[in-house]
N, C-alpha and C. Protein backbone atom coordinates (compact mmCIF):
# COMPACT_ATOMS: atom_id res chain seq x y z
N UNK A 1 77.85 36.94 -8.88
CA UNK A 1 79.28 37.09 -9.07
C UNK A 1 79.95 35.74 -8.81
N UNK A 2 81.35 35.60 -9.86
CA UNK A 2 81.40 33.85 -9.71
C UNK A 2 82.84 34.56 -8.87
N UNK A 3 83.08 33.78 -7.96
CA UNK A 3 83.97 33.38 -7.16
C UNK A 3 84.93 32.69 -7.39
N UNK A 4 86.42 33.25 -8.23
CA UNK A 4 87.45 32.02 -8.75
C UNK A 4 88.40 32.03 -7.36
N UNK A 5 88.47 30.96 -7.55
CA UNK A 5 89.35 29.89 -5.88
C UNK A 5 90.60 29.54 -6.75
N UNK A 6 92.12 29.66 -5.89
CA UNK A 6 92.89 29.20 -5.76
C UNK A 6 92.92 27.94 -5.82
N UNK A 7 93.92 27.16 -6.67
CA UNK A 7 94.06 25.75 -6.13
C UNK A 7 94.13 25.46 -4.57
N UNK A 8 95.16 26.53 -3.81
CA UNK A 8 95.35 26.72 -2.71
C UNK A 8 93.73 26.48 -2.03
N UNK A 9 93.20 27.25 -2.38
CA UNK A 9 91.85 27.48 -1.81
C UNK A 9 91.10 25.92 -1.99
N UNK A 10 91.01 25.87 -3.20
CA UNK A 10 90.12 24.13 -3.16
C UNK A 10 90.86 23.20 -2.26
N UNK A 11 92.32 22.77 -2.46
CA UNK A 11 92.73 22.30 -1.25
C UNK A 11 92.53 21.88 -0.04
N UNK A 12 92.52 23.40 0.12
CA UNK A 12 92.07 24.06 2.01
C UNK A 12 90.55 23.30 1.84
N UNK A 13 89.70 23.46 1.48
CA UNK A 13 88.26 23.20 1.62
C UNK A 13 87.93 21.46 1.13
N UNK A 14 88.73 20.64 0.22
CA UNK A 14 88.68 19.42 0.50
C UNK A 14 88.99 19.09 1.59
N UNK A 15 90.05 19.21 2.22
CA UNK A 15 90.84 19.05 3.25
C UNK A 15 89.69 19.04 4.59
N UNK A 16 89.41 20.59 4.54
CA UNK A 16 88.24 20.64 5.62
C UNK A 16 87.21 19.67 5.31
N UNK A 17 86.49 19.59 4.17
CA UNK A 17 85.32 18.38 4.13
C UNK A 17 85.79 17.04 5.17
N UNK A 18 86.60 16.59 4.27
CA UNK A 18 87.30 15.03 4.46
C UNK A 18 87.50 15.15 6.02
N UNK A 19 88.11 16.32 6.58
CA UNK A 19 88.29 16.08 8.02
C UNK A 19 87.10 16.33 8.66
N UNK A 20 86.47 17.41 8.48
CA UNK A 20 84.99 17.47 9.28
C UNK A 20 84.17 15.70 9.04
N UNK A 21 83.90 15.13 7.74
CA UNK A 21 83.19 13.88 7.86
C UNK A 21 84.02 13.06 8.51
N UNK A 22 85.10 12.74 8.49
CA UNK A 22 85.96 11.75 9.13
C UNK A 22 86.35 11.67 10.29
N UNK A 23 86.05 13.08 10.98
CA UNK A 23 85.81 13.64 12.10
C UNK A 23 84.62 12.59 13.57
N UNK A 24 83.91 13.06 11.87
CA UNK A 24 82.22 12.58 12.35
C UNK A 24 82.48 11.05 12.35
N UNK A 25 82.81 10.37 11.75
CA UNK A 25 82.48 8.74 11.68
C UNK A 25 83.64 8.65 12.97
N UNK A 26 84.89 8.89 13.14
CA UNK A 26 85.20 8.74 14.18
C UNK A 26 84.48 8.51 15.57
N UNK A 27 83.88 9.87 15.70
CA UNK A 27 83.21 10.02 17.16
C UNK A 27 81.97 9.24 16.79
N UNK A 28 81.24 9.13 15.61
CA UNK A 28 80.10 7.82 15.90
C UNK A 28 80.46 6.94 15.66
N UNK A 29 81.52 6.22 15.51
CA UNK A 29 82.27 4.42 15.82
C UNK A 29 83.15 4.34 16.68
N UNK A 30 83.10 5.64 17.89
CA UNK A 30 83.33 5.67 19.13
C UNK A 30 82.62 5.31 20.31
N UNK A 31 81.23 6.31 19.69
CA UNK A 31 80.28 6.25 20.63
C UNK A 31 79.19 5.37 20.44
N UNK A 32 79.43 4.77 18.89
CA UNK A 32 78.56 3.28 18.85
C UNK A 32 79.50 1.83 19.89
N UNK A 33 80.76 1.71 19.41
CA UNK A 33 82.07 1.01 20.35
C UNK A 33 81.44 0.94 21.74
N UNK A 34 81.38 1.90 22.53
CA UNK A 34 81.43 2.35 24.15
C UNK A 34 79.80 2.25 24.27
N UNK A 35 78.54 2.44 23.45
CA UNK A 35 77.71 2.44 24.15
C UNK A 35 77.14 0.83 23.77
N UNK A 36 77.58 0.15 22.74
CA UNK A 36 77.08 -1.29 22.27
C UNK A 36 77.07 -1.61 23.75
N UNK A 37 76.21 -2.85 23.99
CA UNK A 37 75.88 -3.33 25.19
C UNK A 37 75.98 -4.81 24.41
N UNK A 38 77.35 -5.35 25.67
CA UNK A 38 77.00 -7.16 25.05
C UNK A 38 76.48 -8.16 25.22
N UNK A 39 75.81 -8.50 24.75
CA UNK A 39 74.64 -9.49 25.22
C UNK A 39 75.05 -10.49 25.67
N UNK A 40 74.33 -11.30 26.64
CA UNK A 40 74.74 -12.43 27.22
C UNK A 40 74.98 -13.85 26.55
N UNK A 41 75.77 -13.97 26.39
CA UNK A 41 76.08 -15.16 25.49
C UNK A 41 75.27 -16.32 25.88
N UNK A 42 74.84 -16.77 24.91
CA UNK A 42 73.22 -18.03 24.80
C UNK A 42 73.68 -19.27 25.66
N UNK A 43 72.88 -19.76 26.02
CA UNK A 43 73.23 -21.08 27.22
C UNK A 43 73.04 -21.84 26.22
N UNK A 44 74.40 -22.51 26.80
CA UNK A 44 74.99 -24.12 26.26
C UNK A 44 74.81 -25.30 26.96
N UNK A 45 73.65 -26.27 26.17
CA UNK A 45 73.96 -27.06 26.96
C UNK A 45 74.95 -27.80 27.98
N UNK A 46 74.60 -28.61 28.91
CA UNK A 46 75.97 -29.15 29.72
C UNK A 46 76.36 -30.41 28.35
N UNK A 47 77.24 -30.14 28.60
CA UNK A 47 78.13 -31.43 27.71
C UNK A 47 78.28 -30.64 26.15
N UNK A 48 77.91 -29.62 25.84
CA UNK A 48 78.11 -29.16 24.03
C UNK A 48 79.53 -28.39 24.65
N UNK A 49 79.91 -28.85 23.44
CA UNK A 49 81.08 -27.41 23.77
C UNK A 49 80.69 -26.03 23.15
N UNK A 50 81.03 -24.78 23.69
CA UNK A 50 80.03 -23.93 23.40
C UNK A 50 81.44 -22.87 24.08
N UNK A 51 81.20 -21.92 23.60
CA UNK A 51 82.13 -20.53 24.45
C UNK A 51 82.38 -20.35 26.12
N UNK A 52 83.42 -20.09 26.45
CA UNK A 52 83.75 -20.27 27.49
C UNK A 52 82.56 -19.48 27.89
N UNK A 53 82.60 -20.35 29.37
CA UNK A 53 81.88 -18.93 30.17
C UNK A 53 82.58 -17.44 30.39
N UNK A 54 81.54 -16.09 30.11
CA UNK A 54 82.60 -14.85 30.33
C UNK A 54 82.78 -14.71 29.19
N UNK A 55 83.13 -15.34 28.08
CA UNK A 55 83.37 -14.98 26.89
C UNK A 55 82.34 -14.22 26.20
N UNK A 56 82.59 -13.15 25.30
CA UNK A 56 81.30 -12.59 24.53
C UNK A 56 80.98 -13.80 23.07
N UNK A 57 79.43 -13.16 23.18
CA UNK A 57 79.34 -14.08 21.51
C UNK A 57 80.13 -13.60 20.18
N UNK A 58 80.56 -13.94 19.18
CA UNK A 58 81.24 -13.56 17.95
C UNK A 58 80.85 -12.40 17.47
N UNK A 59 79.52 -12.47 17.34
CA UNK A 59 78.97 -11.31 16.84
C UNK A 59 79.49 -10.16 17.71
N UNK A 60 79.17 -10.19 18.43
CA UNK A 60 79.99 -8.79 19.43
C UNK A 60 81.31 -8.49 19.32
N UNK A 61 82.04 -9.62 19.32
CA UNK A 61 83.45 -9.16 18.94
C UNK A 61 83.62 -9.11 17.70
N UNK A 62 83.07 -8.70 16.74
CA UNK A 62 83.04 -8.95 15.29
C UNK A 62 82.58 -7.10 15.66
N UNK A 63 81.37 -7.30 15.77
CA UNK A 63 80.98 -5.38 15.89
C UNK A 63 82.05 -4.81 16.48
N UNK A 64 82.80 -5.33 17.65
CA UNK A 64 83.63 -4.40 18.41
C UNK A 64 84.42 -3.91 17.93
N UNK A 65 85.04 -5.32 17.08
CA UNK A 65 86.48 -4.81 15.94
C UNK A 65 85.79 -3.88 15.32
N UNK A 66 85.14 -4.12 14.44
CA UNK A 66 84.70 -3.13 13.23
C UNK A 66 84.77 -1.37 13.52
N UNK A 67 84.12 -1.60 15.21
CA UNK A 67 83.74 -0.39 15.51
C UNK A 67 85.05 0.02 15.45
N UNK A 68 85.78 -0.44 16.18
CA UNK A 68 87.29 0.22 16.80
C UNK A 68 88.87 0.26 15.20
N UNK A 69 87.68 -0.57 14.48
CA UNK A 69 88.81 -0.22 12.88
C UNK A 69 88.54 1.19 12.29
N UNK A 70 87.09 0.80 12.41
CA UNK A 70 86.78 2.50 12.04
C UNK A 70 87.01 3.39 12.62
N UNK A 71 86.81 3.06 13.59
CA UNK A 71 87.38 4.62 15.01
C UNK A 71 88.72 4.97 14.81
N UNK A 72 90.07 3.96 14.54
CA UNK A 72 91.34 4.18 14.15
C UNK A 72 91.22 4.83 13.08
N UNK A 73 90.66 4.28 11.66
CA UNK A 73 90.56 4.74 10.47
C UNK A 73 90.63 5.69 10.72
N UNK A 74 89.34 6.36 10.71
CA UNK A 74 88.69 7.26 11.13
C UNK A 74 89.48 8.66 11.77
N UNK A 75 90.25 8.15 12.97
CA UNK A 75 91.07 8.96 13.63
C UNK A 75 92.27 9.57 12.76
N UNK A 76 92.69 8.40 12.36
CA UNK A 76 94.26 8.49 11.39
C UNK A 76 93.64 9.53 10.50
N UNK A 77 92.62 9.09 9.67
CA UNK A 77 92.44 10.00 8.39
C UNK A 77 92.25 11.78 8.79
N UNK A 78 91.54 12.10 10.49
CA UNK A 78 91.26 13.44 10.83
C UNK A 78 92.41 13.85 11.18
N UNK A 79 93.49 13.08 11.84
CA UNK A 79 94.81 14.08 12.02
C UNK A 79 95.60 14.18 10.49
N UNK A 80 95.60 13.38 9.76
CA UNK A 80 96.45 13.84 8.58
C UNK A 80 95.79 14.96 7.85
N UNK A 81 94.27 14.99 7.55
CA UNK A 81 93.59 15.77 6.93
C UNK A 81 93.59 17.09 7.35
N UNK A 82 93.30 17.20 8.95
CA UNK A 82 93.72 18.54 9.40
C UNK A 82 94.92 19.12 9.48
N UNK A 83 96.17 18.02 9.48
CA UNK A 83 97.38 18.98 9.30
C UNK A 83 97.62 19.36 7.83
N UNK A 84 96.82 18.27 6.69
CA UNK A 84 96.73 19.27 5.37
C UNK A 84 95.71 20.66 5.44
N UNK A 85 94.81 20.48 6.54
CA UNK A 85 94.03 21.80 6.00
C UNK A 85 94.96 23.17 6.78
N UNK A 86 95.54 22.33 7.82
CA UNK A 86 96.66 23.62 8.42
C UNK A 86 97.97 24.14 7.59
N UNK A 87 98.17 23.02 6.81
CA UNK A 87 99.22 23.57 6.06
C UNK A 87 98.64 24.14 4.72
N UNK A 88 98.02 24.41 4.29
CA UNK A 88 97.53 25.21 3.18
C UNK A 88 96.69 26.06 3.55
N UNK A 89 96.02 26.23 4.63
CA UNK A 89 96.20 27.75 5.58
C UNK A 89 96.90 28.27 5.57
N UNK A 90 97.77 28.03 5.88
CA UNK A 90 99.42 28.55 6.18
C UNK A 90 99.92 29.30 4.52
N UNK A 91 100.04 28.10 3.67
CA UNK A 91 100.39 28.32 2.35
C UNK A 91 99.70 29.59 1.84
N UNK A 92 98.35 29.31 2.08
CA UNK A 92 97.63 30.56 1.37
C UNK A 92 97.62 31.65 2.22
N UNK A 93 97.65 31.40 3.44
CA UNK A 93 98.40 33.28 4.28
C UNK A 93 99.59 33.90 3.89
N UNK A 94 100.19 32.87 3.29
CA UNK A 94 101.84 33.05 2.94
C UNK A 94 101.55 34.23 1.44
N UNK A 95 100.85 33.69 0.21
CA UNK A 95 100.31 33.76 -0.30
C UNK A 95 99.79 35.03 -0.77
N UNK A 96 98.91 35.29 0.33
CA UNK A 96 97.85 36.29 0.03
C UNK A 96 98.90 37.41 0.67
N UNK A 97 99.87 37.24 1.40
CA UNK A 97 100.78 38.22 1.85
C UNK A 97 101.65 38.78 1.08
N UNK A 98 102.13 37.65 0.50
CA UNK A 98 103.43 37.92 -1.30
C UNK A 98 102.72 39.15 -2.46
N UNK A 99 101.58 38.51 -2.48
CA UNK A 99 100.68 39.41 -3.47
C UNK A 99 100.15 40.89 -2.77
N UNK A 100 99.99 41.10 -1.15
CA UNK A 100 99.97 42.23 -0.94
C UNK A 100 100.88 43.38 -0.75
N UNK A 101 102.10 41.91 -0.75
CA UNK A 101 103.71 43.13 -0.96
C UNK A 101 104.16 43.44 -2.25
N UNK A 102 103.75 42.67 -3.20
CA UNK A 102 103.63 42.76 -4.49
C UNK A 102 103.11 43.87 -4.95
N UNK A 103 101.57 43.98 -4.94
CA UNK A 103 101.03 44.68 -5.16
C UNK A 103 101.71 46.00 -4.47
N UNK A 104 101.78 46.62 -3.42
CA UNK A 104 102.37 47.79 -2.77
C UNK A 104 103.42 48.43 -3.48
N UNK A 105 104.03 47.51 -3.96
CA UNK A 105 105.67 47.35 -4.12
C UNK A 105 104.97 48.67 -6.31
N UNK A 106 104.07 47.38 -6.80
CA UNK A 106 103.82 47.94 -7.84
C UNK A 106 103.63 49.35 -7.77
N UNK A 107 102.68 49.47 -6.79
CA UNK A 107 101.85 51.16 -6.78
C UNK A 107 102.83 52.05 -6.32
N UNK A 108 104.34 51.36 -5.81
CA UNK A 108 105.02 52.86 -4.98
C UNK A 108 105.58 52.84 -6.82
N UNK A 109 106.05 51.94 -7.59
CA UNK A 109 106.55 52.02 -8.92
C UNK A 109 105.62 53.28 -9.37
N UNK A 110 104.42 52.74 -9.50
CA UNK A 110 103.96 53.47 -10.31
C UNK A 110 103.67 55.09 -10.38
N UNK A 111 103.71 55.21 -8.81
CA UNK A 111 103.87 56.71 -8.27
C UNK A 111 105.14 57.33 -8.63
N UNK A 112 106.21 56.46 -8.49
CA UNK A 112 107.72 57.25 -8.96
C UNK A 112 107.55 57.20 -10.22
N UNK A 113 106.96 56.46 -11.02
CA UNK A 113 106.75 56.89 -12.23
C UNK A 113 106.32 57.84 -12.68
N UNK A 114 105.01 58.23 -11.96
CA UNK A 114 103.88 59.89 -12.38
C UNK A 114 104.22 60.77 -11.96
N UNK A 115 105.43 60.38 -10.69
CA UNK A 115 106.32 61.99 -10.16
C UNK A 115 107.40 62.06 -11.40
N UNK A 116 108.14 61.22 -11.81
CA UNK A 116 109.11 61.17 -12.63
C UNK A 116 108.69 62.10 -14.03
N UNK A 117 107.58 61.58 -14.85
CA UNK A 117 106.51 62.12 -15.92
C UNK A 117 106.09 63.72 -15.57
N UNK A 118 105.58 64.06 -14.23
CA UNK A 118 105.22 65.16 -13.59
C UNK A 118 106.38 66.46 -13.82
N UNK A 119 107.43 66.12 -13.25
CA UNK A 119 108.68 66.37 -13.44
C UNK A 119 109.32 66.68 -14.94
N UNK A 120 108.89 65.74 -15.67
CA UNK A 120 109.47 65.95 -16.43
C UNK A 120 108.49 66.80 -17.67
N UNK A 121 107.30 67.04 -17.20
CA UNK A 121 106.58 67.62 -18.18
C UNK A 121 107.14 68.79 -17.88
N UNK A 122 106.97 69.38 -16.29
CA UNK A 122 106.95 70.54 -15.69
C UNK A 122 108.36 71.01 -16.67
N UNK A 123 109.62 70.28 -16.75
CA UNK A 123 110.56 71.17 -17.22
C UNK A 123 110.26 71.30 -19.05
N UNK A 124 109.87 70.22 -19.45
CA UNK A 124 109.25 71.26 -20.71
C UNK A 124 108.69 72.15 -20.73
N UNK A 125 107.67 72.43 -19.59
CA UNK A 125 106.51 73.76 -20.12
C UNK A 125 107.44 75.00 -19.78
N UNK A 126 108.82 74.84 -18.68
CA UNK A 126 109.72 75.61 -18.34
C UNK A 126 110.32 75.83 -19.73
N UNK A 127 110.90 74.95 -20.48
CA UNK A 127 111.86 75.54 -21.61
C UNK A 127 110.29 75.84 -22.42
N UNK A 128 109.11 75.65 -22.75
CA UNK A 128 108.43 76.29 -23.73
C UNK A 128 108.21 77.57 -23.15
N UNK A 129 108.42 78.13 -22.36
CA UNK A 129 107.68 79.64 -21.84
C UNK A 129 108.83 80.23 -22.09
N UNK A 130 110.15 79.99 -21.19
CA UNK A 130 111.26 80.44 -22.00
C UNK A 130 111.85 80.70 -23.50
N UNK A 131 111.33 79.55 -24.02
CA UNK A 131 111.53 80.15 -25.78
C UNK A 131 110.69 80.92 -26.17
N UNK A 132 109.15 80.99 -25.82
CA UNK A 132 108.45 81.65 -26.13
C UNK A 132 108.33 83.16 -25.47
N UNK A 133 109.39 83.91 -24.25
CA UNK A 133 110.07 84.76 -23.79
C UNK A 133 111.30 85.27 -24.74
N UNK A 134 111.39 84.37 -25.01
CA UNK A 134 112.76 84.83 -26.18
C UNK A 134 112.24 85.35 -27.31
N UNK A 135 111.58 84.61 -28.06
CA UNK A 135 110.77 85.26 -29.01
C UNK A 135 110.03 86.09 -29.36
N UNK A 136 109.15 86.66 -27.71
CA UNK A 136 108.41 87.51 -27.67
C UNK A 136 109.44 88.84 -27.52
N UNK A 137 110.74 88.31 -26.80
CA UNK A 137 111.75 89.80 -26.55
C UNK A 137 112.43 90.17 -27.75
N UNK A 138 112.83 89.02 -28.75
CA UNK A 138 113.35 89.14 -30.15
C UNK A 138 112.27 90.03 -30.90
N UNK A 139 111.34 89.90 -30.98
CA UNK A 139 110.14 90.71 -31.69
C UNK A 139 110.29 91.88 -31.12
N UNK A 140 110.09 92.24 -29.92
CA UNK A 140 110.43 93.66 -29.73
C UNK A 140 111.49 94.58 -30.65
């Protein structure tokens, strides 16, 4: 059985992808960030000029940024994505609610309709028994 989805519905479920993976690279260019270990920056000769002492090597602060661009990225993209997947939650509860008052709304129609029809057969078969009372008393 094929399953037709709402735009609403595809939405909702990009939305969830993009935030569940973006989710994910977040917390692993978090927990790559915090667990990197920085290596001791290489001995300089006396007299080269060379990085302060205390200072990390480039490379480390080069990974660190990276890590912590992505971790922002990363972050920014899971709160916007989840307040789209919350708001078209929302949309499609809204949604699926319109169409169940809709629908209700049709079927009480359609019942005053078959009482209305019901009704109105019933008083024909009333005037056919009656004429056909008349006729049967005229023949007498």
């Amino acid at each position: 059985m094929v399953r037709q989805t709402s735009r609403l519905g595809r939405a909702r479920n990009i939305f969830l992808v993009v935030f569940l993976v973006s989710t994910c690279v977040a917390a692993l260019s978090l927990a790559s960030g915090l667990l990197s270990v920085e290596e001791e920056p290489p001995a300089s000769e006396p007299g080269s000029p060379g990085p302060s002492p205390g200072s990390p090597p480039a490379a480390v602060t080069e990974a660190n940024a990276l890590a912590v661009i992505t971790a922002v990225t990363s972050s920014v993209t899971s709160v916007f994505t989840f307040l789209g997947l919350v708001s078209t939650t929302v949309l499609k509860w809204r949604k699926e609610a319109r169409q169940r008052a809709d629908h209700a709304l049709e079927r009480q129609q359609k019942e005053i309709e078959v009482e209305k029809q019901r009704l109105e057969l019933e008083a024909l078969r009333a005037e056919r028994d009656e004429r056909l009372r008349r006729m049967a008393h005229d023949n007498e």
